[in-house]
Protein backbone atom coordinates (compact mmCIF):
# COMPACT_ATOMS: atom_id res chain seq x y z
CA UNK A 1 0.00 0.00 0.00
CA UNK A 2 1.48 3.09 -1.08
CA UNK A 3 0.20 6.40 1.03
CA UNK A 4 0.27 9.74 0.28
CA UNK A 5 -0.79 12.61 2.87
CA UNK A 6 -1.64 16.20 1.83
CA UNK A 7 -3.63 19.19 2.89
CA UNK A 8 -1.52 20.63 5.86
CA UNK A 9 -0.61 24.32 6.13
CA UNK A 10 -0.95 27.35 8.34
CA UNK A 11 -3.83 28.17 10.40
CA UNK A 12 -4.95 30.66 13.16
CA UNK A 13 -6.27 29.52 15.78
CA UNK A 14 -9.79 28.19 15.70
CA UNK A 15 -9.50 27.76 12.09
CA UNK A 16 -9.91 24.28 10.44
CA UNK A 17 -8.06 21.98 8.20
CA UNK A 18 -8.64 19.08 6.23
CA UNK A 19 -6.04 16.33 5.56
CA UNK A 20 -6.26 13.67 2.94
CA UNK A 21 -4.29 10.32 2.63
CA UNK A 22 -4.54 8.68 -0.67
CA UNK A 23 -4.07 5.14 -0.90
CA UNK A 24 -3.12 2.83 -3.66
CA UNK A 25 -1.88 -0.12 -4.72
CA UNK A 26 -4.15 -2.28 -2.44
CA UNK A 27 -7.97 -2.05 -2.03
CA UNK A 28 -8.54 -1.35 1.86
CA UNK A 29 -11.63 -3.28 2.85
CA UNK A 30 -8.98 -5.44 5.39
CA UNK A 31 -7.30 -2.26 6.37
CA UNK A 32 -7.68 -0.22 9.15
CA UNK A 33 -6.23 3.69 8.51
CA UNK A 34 -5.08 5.88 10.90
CA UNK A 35 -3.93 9.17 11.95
CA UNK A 36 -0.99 9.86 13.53
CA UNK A 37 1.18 12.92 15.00
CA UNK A 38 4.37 14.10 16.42
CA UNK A 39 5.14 17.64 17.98
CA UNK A 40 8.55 18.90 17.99
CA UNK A 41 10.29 17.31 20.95
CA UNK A 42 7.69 14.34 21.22
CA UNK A 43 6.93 11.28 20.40
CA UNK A 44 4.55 9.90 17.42
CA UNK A 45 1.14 10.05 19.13
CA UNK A 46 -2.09 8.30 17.12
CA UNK A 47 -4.85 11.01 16.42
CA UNK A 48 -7.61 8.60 15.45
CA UNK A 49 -8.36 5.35 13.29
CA UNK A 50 -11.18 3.71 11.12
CA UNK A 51 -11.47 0.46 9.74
CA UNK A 52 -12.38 0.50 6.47
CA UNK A 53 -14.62 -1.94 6.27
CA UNK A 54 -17.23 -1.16 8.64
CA UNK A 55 -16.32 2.39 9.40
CA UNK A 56 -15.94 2.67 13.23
CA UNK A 57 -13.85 5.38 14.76
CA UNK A 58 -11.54 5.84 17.09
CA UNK A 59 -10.30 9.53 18.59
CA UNK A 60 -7.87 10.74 21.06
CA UNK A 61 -9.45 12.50 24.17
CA UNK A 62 -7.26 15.54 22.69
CA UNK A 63 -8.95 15.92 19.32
CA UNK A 64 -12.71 14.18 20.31
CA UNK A 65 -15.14 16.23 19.03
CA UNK A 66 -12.91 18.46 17.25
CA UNK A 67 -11.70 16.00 14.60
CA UNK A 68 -13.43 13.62 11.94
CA UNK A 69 -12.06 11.03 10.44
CA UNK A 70 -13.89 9.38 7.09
CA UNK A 71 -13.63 7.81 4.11
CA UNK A 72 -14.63 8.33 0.27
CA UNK A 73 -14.51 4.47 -0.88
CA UNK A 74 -14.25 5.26 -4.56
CA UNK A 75 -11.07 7.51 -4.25
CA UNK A 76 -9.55 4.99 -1.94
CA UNK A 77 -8.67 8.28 0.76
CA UNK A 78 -9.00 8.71 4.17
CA UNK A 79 -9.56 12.25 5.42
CA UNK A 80 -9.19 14.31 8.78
CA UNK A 81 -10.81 16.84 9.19
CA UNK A 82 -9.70 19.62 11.90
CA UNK A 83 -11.95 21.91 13.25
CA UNK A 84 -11.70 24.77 16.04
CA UNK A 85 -7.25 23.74 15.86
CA UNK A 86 -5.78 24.38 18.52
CA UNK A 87 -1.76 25.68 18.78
CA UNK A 88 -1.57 22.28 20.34
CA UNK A 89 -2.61 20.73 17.19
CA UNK A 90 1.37 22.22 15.67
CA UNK A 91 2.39 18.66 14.81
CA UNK A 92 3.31 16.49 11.75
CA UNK A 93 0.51 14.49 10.76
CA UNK A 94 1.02 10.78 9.24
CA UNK A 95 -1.65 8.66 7.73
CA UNK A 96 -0.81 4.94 8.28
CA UNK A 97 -2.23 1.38 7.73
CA UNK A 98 -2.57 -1.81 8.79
CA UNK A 99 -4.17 -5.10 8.38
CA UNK A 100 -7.25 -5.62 10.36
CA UNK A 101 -5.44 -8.72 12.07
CA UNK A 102 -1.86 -7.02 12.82
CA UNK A 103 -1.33 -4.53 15.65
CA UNK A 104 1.62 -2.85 13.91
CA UNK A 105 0.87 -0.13 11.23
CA UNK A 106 3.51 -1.36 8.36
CA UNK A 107 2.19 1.52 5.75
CA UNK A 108 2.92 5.25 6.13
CA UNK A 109 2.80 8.15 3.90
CA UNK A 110 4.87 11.13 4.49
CA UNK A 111 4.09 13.60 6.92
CA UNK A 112 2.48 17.05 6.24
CA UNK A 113 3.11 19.72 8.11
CA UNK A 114 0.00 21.22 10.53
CA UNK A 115 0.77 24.86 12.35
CA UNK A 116 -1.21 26.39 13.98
CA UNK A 117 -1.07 30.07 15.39
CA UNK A 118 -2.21 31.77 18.80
């Protein structure tokens, strides 16, 4: 599976932001896709997750009910949308994948930069 993130940039806060990760080279029905982030100075944190086949979620406290994840089946992406961003948010944001059945994410796209200004 070949991933590729886009959509970050530079936002005040409040503002919103919508990240896409386009997937190919594998259909994704056994896949579950996630979001992931890491701040300056700190480790790789996950953001949120959906399995693909089935569509349930998953968010971080720090982002629930701020953040959507979803999916457009016939473009094979996964989005994130970020609403009311926080300074907090300032991270860089990786989509990733994994087989429903492994714990370990063993696809990721490259990371797109998300700032966000007080």
């Amino acid at each position: 599976v070949q991933l590729q993130a886009s959509g970050g940039g530079l936002v005040q806060a409040g503002g919103s932001l919508r990240l896409s990760c386009s997937a190919s080279g594998r259909t994704l029905g056994s896949y579950v896709m996630g979001w992931f982030r890491q701040a300056p100075g700190k480790e790789r944190d996950i953001v949120a997750t959906l399995t693909w086949s089935g569509g349930s979620t998953y968010y971080a406290d720090s982002v629930k009910g701020r953040f959507t994840i979803s999916r457009d089946n016939a473009k094979n992406t996964v989005y994130l949308q970020m609403n009311s961003l926080k300074p907090e948010d300032t991270a860089i944001y990786y989509c990733a994948a994994r087989q429903l059945w492994l714990f370990e994410y063993d696809y990721w796209g490259q990371g797109t930069q998300v700032t966000v200004s007080s």
